[in-house]
C-alpha atoms as a PDB file:
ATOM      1  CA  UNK A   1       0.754 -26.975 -48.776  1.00  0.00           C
ATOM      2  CA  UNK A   2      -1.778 -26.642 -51.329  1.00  0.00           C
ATOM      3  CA  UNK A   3      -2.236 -27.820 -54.720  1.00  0.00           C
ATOM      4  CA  UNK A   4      -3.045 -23.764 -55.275  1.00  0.00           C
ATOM      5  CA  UNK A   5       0.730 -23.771 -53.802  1.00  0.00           C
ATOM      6  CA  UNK A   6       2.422 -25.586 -56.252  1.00  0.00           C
ATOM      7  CA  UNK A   7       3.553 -23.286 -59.308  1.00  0.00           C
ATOM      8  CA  UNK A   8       5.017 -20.853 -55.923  1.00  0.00           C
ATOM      9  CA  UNK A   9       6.682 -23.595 -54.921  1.00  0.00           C
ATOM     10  CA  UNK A  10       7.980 -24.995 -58.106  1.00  0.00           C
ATOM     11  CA  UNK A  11       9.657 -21.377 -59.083  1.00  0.00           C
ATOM     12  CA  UNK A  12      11.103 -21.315 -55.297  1.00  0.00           C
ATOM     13  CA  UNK A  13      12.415 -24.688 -56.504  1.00  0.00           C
ATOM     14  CA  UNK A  14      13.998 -24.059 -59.551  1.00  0.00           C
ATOM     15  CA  UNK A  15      15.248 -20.707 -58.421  1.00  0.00           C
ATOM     16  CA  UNK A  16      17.262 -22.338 -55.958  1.00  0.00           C
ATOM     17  CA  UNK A  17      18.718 -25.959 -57.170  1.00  0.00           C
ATOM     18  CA  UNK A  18      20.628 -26.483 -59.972  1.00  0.00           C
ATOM     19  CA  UNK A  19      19.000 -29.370 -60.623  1.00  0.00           C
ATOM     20  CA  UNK A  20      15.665 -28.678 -59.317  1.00  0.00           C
ATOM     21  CA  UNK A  21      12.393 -31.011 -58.473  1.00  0.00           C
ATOM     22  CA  UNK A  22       9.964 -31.200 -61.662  1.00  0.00           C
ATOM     23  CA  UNK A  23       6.580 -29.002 -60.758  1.00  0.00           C
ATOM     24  CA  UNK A  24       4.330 -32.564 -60.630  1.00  0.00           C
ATOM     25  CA  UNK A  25       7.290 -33.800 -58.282  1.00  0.00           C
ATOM     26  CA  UNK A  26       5.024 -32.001 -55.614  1.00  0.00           C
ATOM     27  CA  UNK A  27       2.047 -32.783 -57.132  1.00  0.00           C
ATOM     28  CA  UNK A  28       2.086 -36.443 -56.632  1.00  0.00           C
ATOM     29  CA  UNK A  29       3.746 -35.800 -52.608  1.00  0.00           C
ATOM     30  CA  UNK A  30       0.600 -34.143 -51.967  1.00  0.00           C
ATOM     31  CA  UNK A  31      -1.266 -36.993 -52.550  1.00  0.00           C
ATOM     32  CA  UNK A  32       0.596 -39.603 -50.773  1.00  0.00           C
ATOM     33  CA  UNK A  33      -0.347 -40.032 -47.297  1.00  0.00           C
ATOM     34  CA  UNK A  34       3.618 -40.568 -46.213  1.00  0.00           C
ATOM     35  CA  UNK A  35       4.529 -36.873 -47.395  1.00  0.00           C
ATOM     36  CA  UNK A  36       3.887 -33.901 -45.390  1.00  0.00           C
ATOM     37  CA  UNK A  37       4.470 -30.729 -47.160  1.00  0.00           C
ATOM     38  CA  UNK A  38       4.246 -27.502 -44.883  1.00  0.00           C
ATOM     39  CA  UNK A  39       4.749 -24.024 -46.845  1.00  0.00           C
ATOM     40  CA  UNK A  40       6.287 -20.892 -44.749  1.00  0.00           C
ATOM     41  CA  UNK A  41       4.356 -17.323 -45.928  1.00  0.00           C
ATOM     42  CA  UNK A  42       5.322 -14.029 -45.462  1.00  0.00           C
ATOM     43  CA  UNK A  43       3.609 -10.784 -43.632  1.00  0.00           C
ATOM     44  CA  UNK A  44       1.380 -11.033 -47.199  1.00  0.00           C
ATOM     45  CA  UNK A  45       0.703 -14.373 -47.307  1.00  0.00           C
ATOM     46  CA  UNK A  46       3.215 -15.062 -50.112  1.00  0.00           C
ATOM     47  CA  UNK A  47       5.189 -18.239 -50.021  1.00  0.00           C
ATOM     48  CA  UNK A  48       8.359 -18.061 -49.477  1.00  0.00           C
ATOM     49  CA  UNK A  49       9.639 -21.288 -48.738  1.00  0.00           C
ATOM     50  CA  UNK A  50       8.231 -25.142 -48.174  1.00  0.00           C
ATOM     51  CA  UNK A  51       9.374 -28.215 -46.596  1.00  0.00           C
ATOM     52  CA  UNK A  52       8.989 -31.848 -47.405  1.00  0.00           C
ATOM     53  CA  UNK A  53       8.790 -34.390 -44.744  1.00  0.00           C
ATOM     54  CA  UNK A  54       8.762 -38.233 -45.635  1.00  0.00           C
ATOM     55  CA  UNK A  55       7.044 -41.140 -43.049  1.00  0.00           C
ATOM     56  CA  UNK A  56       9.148 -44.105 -43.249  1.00  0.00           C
ATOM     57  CA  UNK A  57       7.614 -46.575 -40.578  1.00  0.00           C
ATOM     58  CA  UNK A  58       9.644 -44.820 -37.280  1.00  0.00           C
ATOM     59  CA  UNK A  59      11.193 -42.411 -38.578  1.00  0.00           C
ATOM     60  CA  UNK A  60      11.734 -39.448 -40.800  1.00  0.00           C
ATOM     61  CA  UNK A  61      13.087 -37.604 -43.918  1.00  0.00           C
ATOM     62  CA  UNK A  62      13.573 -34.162 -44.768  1.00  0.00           C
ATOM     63  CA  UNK A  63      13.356 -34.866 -48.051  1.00  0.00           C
ATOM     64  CA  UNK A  64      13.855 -31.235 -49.550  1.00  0.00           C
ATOM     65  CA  UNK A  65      13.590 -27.772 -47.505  1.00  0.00           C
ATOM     66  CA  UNK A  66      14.329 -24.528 -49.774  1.00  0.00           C
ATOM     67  CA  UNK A  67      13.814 -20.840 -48.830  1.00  0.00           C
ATOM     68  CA  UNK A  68      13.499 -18.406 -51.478  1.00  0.00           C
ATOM     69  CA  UNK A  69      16.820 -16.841 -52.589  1.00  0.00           C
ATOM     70  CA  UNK A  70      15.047 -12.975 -51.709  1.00  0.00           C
ATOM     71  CA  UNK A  71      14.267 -13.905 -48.077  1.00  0.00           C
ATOM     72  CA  UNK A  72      17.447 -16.093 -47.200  1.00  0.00           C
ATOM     73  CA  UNK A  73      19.158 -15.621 -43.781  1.00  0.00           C
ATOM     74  CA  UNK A  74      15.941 -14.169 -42.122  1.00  0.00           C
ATOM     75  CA  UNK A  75      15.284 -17.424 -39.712  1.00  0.00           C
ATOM     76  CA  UNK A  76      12.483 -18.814 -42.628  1.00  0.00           C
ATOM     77  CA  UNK A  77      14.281 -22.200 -43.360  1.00  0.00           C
ATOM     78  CA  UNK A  78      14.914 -22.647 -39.597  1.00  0.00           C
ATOM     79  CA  UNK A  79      11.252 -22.284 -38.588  1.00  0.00           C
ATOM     80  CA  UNK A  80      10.346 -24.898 -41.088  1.00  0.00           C
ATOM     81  CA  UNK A  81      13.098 -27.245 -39.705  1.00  0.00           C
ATOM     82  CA  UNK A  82      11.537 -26.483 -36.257  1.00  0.00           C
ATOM     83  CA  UNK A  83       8.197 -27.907 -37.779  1.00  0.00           C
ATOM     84  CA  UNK A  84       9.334 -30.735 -39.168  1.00  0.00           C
ATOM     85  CA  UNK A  85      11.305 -31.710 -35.960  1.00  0.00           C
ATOM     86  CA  UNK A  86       8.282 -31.002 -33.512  1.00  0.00           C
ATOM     87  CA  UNK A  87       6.463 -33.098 -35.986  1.00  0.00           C
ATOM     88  CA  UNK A  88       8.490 -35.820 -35.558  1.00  0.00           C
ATOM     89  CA  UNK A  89       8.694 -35.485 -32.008  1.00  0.00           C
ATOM     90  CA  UNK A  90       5.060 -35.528 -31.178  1.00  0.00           C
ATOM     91  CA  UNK A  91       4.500 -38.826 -33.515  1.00  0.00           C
ATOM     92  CA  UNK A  92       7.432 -40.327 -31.530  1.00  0.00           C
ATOM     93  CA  UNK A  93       9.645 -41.145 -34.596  1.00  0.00           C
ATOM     94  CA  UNK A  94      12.775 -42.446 -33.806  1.00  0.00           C
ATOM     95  CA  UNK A  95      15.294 -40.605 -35.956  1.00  0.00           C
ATOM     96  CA  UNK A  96      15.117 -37.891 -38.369  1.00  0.00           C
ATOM     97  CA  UNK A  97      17.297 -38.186 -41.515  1.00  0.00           C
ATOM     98  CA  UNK A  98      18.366 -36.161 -44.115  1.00  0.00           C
ATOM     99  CA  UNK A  99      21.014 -34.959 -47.301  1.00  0.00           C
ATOM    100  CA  UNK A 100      23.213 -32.097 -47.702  1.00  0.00           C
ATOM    101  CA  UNK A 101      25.368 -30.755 -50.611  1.00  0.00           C
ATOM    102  CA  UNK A 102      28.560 -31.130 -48.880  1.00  0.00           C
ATOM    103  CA  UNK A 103      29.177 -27.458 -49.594  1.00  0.00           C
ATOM    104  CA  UNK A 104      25.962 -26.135 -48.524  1.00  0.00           C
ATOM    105  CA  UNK A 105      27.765 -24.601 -45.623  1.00  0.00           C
ATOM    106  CA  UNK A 106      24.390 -22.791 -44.378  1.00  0.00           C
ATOM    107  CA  UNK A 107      22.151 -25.387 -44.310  1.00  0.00           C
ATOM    108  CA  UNK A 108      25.109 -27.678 -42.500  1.00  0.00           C
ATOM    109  CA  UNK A 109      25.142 -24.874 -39.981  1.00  0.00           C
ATOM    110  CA  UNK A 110      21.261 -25.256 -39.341  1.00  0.00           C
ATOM    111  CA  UNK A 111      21.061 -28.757 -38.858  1.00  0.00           C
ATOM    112  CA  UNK A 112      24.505 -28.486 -36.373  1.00  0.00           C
ATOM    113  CA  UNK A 113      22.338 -26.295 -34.377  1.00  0.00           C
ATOM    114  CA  UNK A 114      19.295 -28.742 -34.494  1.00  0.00           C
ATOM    115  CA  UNK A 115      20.953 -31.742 -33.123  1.00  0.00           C
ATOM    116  CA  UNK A 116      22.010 -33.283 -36.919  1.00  0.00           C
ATOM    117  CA  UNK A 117      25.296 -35.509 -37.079  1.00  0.00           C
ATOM    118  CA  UNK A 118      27.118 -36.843 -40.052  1.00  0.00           C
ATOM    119  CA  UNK A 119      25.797 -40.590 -40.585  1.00  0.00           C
ATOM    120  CA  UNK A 120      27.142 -41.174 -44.170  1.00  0.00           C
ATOM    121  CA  UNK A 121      28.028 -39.852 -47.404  1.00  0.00           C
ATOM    122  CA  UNK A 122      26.527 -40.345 -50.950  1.00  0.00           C
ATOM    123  CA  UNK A 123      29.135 -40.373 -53.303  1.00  0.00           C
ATOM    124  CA  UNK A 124      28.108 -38.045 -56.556  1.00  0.00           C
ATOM    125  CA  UNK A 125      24.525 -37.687 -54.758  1.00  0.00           C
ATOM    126  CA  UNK A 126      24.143 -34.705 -56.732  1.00  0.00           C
ATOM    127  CA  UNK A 127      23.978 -33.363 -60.566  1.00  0.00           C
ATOM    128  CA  UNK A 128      24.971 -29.985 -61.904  1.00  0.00           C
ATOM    129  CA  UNK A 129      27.563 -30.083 -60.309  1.00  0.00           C
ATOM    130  CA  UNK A 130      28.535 -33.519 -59.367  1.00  0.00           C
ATOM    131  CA  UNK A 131      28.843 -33.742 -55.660  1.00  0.00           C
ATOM    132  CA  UNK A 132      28.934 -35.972 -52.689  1.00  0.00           C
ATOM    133  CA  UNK A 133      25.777 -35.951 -50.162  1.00  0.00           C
ATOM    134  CA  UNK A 134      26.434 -35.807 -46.586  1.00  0.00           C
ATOM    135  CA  UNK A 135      23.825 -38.016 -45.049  1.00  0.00           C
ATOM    136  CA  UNK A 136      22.834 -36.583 -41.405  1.00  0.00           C
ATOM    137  CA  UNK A 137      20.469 -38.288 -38.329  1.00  0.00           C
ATOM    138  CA  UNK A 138      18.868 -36.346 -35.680  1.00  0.00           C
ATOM    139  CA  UNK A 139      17.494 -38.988 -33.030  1.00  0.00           C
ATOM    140  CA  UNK A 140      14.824 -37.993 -31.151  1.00  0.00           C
ATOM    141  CA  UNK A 141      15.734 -36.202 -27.548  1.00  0.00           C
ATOM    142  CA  UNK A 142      15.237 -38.203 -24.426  1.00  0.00           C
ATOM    143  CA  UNK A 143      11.891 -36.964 -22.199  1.00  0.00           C
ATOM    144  CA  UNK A 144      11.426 -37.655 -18.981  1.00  0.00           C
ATOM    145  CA  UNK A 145       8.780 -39.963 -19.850  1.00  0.00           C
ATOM    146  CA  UNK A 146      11.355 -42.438 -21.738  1.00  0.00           C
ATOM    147  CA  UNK A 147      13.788 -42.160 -18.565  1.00  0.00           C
ATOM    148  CA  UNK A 148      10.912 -42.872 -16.112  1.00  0.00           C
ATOM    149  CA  UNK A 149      10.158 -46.063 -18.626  1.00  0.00           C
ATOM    150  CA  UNK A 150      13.953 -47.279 -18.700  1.00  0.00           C
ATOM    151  CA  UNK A 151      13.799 -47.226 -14.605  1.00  0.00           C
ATOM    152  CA  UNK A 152      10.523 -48.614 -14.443  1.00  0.00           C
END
């Protein structure tokens, strides 16, 4: 992601959360060198959805992912995952966490698929309307390279 990116991303933002991220929200992630923000374009180069990945020493956050409402269900939010979690991977990072809207049934589906599992809940996590976060973990998969250094 660009600064050029960030009025797209805002209006993907605020088209899709009730209570969505303010514009300089990104902004300021782009300049801090624990944030990665990757952007998803389509066949035109339009973006159509972004993803916000937090370094906390060893592991990971997923601190937002959206897709925009027009291209939902096409596989766009689950190639950013895919990103994210190959990021991760490759820098070794132990765990990969994240919040859902408990009734974000979608997005709960996704991370199912990826390996995610229900770690916690934060009650009245979100605004507009009031609802619990479900906090989810995705530890990083075994290689052959970690079993070879448990038998060593």
């Amino acid at each position: 992601m660009s600064p050029d990116d960030v009025d797209v991303v805002s209006g993907i933002e605020a088209r899709s959360f009730s209570d969505p991220w303010p514009p300089n929200a990104f902004t300021v992630l782009l300049r801090r060198a624990h944030a990665r923000l990757r952007v998803a374009v389509d066949a035109q180069g339009s973006v159509v959805g972004y993803c916000a990945l937090l370094i906390a020493l060893d592991e990971r956050e997923v601190a937002n992912i959206c897709v925009d409402p027009s291209v939902r269900g096409k596989g766009v939010a689950g190639v950013l995952l895919d990103e994210a979690l190959a990021s991760a991977d490759e820098t070794l990072a132990s765990a990969v966490f994240l919040e859902v809207r408990e009734s974000n049934t979608p997005a709960r589906r996704l991370y199912a698929a990826r390996g995610f599992r229900m770690v916690g809940r934060r009650r009245g996590y979100y605004q507009h309307p009031d609802e619990d976060a479900l906090v989810l973990r995705r530890d990083r998969p075994r290689t052959s390279l970690d079993t070879e250094s448990l038998m060593g």
